[in-house]
C-alpha atoms as a PDB file:
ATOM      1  CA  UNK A   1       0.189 189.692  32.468  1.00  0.00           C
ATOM      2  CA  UNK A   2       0.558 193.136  30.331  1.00  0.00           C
ATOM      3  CA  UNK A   3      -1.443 195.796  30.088  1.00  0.00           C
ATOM      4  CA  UNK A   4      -2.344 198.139  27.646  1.00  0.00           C
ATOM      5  CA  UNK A   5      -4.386 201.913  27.163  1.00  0.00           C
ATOM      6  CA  UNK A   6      -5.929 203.675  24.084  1.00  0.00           C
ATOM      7  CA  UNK A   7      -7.647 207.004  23.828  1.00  0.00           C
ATOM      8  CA  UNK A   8     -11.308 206.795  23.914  1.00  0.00           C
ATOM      9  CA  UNK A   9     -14.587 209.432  23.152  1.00  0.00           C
ATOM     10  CA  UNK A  10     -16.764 208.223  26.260  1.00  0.00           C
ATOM     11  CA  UNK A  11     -19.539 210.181  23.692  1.00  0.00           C
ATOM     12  CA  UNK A  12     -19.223 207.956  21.093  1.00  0.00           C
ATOM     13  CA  UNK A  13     -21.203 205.179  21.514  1.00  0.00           C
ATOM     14  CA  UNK A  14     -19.181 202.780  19.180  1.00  0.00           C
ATOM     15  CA  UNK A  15     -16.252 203.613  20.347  1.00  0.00           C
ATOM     16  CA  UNK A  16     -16.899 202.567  24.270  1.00  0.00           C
ATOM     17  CA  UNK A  17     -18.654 198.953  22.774  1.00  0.00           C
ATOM     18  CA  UNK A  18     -15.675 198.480  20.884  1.00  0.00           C
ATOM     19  CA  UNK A  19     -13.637 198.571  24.264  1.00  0.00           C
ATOM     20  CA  UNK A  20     -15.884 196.098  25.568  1.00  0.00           C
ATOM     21  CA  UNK A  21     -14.831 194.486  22.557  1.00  0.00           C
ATOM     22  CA  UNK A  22     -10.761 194.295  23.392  1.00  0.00           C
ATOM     23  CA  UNK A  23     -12.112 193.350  26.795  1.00  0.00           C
ATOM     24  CA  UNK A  24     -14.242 190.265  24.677  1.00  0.00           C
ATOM     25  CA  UNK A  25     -11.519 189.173  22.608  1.00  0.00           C
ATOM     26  CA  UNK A  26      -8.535 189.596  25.142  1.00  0.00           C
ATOM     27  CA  UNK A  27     -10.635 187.275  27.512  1.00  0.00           C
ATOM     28  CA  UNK A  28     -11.619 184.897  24.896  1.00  0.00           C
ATOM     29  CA  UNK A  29      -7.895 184.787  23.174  1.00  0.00           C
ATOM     30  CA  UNK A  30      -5.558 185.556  25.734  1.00  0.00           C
ATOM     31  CA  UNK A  31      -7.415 184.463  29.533  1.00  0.00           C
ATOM     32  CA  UNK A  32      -7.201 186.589  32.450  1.00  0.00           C
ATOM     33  CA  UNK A  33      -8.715 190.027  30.796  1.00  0.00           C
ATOM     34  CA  UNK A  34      -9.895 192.827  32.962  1.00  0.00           C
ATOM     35  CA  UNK A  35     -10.209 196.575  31.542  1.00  0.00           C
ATOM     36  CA  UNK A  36     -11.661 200.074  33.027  1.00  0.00           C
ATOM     37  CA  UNK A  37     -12.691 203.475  31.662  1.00  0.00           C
ATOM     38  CA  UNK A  38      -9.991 206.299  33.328  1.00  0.00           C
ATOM     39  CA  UNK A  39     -11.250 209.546  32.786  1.00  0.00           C
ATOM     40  CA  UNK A  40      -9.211 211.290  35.569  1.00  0.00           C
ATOM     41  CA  UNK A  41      -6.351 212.872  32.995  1.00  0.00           C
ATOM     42  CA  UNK A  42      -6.868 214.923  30.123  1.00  0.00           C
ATOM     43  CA  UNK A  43      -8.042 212.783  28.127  1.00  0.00           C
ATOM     44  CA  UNK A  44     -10.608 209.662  28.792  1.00  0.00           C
ATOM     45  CA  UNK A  45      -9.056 206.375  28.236  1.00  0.00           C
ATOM     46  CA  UNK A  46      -9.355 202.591  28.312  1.00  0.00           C
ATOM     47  CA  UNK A  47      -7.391 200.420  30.067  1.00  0.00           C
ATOM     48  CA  UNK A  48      -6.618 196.565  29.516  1.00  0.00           C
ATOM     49  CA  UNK A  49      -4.767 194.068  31.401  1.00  0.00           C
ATOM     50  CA  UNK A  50      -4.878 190.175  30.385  1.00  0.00           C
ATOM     51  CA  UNK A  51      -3.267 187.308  30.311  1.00  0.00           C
ATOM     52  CA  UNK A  52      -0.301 187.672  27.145  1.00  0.00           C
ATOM     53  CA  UNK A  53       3.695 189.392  27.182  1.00  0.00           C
ATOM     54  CA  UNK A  54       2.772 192.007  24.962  1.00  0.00           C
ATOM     55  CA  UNK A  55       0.077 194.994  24.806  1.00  0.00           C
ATOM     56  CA  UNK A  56      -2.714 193.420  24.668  1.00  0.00           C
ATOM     57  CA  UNK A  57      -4.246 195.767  22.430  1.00  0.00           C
ATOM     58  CA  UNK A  58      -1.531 195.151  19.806  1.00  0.00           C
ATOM     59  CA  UNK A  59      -2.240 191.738  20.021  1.00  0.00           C
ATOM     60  CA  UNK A  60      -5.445 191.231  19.260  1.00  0.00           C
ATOM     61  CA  UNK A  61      -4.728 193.536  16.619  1.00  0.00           C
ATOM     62  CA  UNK A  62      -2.460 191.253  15.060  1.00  0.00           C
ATOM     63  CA  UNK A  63      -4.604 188.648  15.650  1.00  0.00           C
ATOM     64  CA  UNK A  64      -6.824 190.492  13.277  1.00  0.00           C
ATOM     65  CA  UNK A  65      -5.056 191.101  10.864  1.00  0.00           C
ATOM     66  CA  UNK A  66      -3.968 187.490   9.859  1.00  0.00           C
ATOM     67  CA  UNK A  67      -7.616 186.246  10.814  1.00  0.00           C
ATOM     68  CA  UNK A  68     -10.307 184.430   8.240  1.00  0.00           C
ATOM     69  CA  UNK A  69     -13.654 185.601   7.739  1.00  0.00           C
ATOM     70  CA  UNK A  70     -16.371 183.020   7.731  1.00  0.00           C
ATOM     71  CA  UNK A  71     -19.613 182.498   8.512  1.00  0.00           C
ATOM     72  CA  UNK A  72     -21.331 179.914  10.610  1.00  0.00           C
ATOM     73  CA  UNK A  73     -24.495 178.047   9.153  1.00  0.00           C
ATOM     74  CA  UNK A  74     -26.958 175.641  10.528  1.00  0.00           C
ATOM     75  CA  UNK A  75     -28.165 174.551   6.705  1.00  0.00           C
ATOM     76  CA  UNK A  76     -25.736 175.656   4.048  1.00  0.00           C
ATOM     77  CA  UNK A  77     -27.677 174.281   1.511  1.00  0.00           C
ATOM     78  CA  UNK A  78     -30.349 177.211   2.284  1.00  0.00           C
ATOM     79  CA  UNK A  79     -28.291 179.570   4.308  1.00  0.00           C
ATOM     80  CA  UNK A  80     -24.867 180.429   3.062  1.00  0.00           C
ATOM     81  CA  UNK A  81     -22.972 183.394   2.188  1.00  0.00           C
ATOM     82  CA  UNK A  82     -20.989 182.299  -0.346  1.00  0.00           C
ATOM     83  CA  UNK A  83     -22.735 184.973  -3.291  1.00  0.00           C
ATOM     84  CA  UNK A  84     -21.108 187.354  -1.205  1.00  0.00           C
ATOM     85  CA  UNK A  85     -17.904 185.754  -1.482  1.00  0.00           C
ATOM     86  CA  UNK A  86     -17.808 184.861   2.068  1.00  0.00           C
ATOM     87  CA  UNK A  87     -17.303 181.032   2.854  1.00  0.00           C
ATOM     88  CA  UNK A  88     -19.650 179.300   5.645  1.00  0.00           C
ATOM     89  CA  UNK A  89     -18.811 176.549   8.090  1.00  0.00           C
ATOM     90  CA  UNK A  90     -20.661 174.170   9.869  1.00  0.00           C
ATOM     91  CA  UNK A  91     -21.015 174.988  13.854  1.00  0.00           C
ATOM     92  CA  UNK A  92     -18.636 173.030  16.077  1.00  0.00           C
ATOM     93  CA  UNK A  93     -21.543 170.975  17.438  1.00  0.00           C
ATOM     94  CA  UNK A  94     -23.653 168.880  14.026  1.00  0.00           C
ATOM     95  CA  UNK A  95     -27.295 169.891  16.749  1.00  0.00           C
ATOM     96  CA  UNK A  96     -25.576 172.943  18.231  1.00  0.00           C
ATOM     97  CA  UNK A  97     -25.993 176.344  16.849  1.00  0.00           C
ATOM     98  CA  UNK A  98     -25.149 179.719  19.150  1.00  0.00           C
ATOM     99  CA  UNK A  99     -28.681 181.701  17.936  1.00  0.00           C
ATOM    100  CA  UNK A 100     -32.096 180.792  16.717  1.00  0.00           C
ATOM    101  CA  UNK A 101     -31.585 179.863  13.068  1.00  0.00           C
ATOM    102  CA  UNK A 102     -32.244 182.605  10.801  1.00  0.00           C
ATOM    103  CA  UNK A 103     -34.676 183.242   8.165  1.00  0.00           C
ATOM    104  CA  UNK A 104     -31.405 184.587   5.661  1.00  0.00           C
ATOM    105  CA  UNK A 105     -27.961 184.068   5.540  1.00  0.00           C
ATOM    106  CA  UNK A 106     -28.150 188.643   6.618  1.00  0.00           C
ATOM    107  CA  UNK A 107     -27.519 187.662  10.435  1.00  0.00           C
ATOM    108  CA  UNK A 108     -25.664 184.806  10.329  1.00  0.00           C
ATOM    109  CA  UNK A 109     -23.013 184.037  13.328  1.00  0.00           C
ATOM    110  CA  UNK A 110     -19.215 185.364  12.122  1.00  0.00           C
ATOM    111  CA  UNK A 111     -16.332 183.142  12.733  1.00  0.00           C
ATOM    112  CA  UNK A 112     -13.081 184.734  12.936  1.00  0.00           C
ATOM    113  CA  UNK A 113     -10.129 181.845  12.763  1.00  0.00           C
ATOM    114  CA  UNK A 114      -6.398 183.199  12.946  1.00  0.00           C
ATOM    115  CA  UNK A 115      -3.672 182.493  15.369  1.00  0.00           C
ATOM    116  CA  UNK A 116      -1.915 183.706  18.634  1.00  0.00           C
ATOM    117  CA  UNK A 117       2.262 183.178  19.037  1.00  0.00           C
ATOM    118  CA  UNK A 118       2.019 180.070  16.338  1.00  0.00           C
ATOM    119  CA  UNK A 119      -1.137 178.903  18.109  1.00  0.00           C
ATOM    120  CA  UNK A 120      -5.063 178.440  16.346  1.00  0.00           C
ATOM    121  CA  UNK A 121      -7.548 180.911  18.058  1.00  0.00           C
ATOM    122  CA  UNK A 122     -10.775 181.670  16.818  1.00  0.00           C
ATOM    123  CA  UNK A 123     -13.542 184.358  18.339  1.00  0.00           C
ATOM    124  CA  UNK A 124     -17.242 183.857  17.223  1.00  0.00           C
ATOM    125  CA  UNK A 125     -19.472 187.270  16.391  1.00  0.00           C
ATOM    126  CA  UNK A 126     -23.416 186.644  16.991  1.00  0.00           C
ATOM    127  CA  UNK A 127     -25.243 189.622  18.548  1.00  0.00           C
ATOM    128  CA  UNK A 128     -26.993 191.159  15.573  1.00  0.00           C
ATOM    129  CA  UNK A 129     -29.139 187.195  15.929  1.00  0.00           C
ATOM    130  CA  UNK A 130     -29.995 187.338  19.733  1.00  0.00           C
ATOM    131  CA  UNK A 131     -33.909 186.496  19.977  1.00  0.00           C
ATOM    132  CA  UNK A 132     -33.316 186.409  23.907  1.00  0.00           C
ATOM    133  CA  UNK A 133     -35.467 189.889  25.542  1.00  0.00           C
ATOM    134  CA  UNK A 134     -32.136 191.436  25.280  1.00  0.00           C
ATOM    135  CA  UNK A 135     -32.138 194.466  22.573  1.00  0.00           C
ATOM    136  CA  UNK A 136     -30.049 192.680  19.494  1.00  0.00           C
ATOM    137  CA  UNK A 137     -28.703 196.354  18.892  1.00  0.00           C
ATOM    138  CA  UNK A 138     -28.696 195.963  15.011  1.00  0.00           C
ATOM    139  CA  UNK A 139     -28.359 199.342  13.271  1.00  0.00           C
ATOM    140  CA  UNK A 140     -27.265 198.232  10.099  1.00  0.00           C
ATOM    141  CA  UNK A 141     -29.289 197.257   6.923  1.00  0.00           C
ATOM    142  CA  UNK A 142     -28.707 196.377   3.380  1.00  0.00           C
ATOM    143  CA  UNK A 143     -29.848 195.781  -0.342  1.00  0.00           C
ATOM    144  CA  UNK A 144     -30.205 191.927  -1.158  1.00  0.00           C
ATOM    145  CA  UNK A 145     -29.783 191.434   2.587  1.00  0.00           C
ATOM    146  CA  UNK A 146     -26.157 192.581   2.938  1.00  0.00           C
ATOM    147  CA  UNK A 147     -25.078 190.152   5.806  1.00  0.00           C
ATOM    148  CA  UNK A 148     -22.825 191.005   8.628  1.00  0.00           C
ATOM    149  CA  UNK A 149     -19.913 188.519   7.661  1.00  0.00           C
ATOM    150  CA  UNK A 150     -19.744 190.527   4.633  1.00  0.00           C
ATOM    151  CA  UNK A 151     -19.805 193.863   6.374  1.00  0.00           C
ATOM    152  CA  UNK A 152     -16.506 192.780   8.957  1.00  0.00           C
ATOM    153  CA  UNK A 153     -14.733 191.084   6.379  1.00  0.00           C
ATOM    154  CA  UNK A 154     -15.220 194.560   4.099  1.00  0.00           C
ATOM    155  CA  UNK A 155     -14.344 196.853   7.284  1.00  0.00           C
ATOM    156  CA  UNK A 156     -11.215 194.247   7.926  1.00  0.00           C
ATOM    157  CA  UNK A 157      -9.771 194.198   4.200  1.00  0.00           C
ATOM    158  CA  UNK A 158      -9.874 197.613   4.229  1.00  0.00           C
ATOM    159  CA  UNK A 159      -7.311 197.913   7.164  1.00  0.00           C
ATOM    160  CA  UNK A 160      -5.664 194.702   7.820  1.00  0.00           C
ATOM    161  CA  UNK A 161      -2.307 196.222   6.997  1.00  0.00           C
ATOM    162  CA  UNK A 162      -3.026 199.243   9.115  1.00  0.00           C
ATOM    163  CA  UNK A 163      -3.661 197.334  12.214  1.00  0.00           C
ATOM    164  CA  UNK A 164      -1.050 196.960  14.197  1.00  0.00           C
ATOM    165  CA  UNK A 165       1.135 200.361  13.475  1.00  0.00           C
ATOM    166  CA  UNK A 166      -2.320 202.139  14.778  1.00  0.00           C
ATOM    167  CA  UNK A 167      -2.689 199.607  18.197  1.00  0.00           C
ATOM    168  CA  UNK A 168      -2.074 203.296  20.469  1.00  0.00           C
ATOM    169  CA  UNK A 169      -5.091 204.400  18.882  1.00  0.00           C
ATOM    170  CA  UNK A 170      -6.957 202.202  16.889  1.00  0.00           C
ATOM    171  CA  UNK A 171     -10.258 204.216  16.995  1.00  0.00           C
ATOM    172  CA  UNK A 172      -8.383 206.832  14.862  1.00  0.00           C
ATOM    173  CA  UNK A 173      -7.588 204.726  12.140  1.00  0.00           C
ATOM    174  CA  UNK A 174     -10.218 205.819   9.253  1.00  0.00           C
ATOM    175  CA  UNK A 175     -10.529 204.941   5.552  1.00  0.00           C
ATOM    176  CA  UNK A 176     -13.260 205.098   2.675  1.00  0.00           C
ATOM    177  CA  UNK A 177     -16.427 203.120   3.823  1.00  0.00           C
ATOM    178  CA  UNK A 178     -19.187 202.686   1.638  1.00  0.00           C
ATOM    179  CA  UNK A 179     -21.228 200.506   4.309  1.00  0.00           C
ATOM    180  CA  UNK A 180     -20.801 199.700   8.069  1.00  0.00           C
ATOM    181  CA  UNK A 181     -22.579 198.401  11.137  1.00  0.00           C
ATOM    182  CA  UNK A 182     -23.977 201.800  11.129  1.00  0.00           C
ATOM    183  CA  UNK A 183     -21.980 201.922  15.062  1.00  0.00           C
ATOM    184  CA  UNK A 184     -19.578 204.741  14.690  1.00  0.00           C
ATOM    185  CA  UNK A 185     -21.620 207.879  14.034  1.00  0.00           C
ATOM    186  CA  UNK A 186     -19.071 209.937  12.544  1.00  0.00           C
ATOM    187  CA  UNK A 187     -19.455 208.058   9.522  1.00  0.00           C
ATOM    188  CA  UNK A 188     -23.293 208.495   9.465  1.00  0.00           C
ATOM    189  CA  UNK A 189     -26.113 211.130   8.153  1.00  0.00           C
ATOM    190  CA  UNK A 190     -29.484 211.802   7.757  1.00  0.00           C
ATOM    191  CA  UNK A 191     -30.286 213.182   4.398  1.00  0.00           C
ATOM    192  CA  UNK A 192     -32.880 214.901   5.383  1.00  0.00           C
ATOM    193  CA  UNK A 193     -30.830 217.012   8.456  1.00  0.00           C
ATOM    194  CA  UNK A 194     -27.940 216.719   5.927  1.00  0.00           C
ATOM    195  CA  UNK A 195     -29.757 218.572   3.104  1.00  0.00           C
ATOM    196  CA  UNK A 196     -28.045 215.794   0.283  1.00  0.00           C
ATOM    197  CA  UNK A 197     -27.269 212.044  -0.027  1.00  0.00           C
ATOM    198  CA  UNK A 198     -23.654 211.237  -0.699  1.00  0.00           C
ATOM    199  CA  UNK A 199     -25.063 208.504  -2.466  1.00  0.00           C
ATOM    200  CA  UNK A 200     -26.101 210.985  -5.210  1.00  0.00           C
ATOM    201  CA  UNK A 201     -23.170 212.399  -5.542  1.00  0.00           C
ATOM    202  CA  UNK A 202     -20.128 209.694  -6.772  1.00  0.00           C
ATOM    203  CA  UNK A 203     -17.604 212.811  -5.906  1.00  0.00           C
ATOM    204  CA  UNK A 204     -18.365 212.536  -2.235  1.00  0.00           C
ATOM    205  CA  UNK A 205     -16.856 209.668  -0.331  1.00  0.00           C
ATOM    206  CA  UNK A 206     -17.593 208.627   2.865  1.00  0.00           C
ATOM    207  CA  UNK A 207     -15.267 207.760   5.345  1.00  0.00           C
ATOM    208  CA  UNK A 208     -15.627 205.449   7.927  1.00  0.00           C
ATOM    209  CA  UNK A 209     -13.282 203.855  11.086  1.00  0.00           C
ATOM    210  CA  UNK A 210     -13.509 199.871  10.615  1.00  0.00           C
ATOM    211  CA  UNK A 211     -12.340 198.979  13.924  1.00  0.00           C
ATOM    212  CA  UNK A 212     -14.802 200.759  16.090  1.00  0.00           C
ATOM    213  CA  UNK A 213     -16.938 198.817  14.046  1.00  0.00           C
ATOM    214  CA  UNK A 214     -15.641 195.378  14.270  1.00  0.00           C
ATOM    215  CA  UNK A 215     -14.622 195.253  17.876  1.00  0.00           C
ATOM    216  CA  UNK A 216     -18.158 197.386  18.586  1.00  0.00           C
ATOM    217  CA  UNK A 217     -19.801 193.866  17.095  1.00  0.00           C
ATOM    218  CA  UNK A 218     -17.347 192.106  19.569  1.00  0.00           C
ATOM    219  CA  UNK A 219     -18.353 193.898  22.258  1.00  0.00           C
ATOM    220  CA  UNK A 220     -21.807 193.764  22.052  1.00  0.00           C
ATOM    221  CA  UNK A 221     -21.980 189.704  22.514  1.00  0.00           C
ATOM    222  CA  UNK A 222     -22.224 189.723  26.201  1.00  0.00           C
ATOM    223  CA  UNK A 223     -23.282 193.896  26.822  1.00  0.00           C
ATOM    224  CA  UNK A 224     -25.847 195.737  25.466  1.00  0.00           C
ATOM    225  CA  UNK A 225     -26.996 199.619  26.179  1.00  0.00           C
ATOM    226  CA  UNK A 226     -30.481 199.590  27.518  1.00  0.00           C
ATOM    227  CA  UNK A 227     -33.167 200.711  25.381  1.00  0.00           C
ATOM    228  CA  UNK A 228     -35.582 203.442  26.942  1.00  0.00           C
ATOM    229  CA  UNK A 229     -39.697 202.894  27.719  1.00  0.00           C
ATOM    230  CA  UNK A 230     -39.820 205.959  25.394  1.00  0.00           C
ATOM    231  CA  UNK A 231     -39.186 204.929  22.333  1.00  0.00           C
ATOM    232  CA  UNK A 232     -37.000 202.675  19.981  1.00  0.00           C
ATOM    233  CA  UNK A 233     -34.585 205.755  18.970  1.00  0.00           C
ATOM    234  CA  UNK A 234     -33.067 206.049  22.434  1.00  0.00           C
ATOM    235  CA  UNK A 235     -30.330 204.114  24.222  1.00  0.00           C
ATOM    236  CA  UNK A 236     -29.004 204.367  27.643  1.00  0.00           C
ATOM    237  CA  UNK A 237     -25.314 202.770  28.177  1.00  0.00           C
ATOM    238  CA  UNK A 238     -22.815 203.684  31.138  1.00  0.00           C
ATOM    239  CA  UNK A 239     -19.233 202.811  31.908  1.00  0.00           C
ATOM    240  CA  UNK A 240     -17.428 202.079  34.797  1.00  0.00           C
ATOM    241  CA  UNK A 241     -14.179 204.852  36.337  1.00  0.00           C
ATOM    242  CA  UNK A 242     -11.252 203.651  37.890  1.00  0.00           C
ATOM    243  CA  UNK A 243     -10.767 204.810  41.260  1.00  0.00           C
ATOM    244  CA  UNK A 244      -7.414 205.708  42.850  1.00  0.00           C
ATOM    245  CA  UNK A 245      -6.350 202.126  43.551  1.00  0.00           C
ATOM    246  CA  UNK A 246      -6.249 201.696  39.601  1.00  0.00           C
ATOM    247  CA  UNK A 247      -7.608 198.202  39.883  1.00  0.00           C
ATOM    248  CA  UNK A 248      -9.383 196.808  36.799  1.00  0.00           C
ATOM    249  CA  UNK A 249     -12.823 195.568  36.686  1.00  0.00           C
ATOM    250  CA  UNK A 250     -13.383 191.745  35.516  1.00  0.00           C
ATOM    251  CA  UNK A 251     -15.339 191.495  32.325  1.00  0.00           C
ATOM    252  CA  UNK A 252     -18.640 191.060  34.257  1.00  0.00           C
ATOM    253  CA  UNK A 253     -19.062 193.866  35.785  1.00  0.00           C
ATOM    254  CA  UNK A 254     -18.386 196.576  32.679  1.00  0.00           C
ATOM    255  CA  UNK A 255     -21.218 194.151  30.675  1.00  0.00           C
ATOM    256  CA  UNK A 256     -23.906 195.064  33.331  1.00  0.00           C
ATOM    257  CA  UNK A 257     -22.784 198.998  33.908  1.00  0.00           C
ATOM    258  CA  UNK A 258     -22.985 199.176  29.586  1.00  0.00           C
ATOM    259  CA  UNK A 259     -26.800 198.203  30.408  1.00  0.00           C
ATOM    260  CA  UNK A 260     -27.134 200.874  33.780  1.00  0.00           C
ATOM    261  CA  UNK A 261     -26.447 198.661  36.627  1.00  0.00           C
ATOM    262  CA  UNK A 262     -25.819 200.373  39.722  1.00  0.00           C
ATOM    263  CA  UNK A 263     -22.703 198.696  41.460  1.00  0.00           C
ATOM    264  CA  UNK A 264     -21.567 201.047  43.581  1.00  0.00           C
ATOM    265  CA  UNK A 265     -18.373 202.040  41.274  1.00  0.00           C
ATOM    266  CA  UNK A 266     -17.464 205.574  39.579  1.00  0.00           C
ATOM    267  CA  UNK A 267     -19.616 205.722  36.889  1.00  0.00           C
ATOM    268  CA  UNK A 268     -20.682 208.359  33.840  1.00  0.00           C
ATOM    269  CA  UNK A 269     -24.498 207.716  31.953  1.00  0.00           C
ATOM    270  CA  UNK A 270     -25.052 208.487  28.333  1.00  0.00           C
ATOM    271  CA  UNK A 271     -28.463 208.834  26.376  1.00  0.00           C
ATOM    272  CA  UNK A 272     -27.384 208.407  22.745  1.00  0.00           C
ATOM    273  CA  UNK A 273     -30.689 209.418  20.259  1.00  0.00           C
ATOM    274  CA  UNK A 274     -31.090 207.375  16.751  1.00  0.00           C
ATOM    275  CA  UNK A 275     -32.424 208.336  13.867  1.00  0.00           C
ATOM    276  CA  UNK A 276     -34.095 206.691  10.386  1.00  0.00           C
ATOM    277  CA  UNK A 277     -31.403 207.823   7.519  1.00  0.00           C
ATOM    278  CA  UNK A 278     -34.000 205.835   5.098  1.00  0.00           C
ATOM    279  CA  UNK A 279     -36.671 203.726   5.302  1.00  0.00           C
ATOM    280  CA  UNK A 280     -38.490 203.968   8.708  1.00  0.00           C
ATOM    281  CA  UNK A 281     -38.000 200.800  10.662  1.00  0.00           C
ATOM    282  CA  UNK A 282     -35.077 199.292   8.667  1.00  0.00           C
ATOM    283  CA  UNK A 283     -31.259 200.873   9.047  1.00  0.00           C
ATOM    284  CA  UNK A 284     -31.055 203.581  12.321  1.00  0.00           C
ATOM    285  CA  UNK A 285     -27.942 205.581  12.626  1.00  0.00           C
ATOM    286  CA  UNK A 286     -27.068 207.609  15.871  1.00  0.00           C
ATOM    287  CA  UNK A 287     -27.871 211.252  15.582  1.00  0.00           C
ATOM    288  CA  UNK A 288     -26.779 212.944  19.333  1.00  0.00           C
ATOM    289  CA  UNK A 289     -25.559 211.978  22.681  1.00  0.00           C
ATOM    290  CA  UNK A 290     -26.113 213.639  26.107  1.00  0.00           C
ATOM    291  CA  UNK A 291     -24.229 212.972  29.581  1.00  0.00           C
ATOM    292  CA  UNK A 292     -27.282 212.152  32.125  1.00  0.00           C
ATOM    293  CA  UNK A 293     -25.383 211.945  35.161  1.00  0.00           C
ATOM    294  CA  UNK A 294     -21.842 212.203  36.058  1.00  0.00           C
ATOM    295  CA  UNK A 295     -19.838 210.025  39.518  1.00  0.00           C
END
């Protein structure tokens, strides 16, 4: 077993789903993953332990790096991402596929296929397609359907040498980002509250941080925040404080505090409010976050 901690802003949404995505991937790649939020120093941080000898943050990092982008399609003769230069693959099962099938290739499942110590590992994306009563938590929207496969494989080429000399803090690691999951809000705007769109302008660049969004997609496949009765711009999502024993929590039990369960652990509450940075009911980015409550 080895353990691991990065720097995290507990007020960036993205940022905390994309340590429930470590927690995701370690458990899926490496076995034995358990993680925690540790706020009691100077600055918040997130802890993993999991089954591997090295950090296990640098290692799915490197996993990463070397890893192939596909996507997974029921019907590639009608749903395929190949115009966007992304290859699709048949799901494992001929009769099995891991969502509802889609109406466009925009939400099909990602595939990520690389390899651990000489070994084949693979970790499957799929939240964005959820049709359970679960909030699928998609932000993100596109011309000509942009799909997500597209969107990870762009945030991933964009750092996959980068990786692994930022693995002490990967949510730091920023670069030029025309297009995201729309996760990280330092990378988003409202024109409106903004008073100009970059887009206008080709001198202005935006600048994004790829790997809160890729392991914020990761994370999201078993956690979601809650949305409020209010309205569809508001999401509540909490995280889980070590106490002085320093024992990690199993995967479990940070999924169901991200969504407000009450289990009786230290525990901080966030309200994070959206906003429409276009067209009203398509792409939402995240304008503000509060702290509700604090244990």
């Amino acid at each position: 077993m080895a353990r691991g901690c990065i720097p995290v802003d507990l007020f960036n949404p993205g940022q905390v789903f994309a340590c429930l995505g470590f927690l995701e991937a370690a458990d899926q790649l490496l076995g034995d993953a358990s993680g925690g939020f540790d706020w009691r120093g100077d600055e918040p941080c997130f802890r993993l332990s999991a089954s591997c000898d090295d950090d296990p943050f640098d290692t799915i990092l490197r996993f990463l790096s070397g890893c192939q982008v596909n996507s997974i399609s029921p019907d590639q003769n009608r749903l395929t991402t190949a115009k966007w230069d992304v290859e699709s693959e048949e799901p494992d099962e001929k009769d099995v596929f891991p969502i509802s099938p889609p109406d466009s290739p925009a939400t099909l499942p990602v595939r990520l296929t690389g390899k651990l110590n000489a070994t084949g590992a693979r970790l499957e994306i799929d939240h964005w397609g959820d049709s359970t009563q679960r909030d699928n938590v998609k932000f993100w929207a596109g011309a000509g359907g942009y799909p997500g496969a597209a969107l990870f494989r762009d945030a991933l080429n964009a750092v996959r040498d980068q990786l692994v000399s930022h693995a002490h803090a990967p949510f730091a690691l920023s670069c030029p980002q025309s297009s995201s999951f729309r996760l990280d809000w330092r990378r988003d705007y409202i024109p409106l509250t903004a008073g100009f769109s970059p887009n206008l302008h080709g001198d202005v660049t935006m600048v994004g941080f790829p790997v809160v969004e890729m392991l914020a997609v990761i994370g999201l496949s078993h956690a979601r925040p809650r949305k409020t009765e209010r309205n569809k711009l508001e999401y509540r999502y909490s995280v889980l404080g070590l106490s002085g024993t320093d024992e990690l929590y199993d995967p479990i039990f940070l999924r169901a505090a991200l969504g407000g369960a009450d289990l009786g652990f230290p525990r901080r509450d966030f309200l994070m409010q959206l906003g429409w940075p276009g067209q009203e009911n398509q792409a939402r980015c995240i304008t503000d976050v509060i702290e509700e409550t604090s244990a």
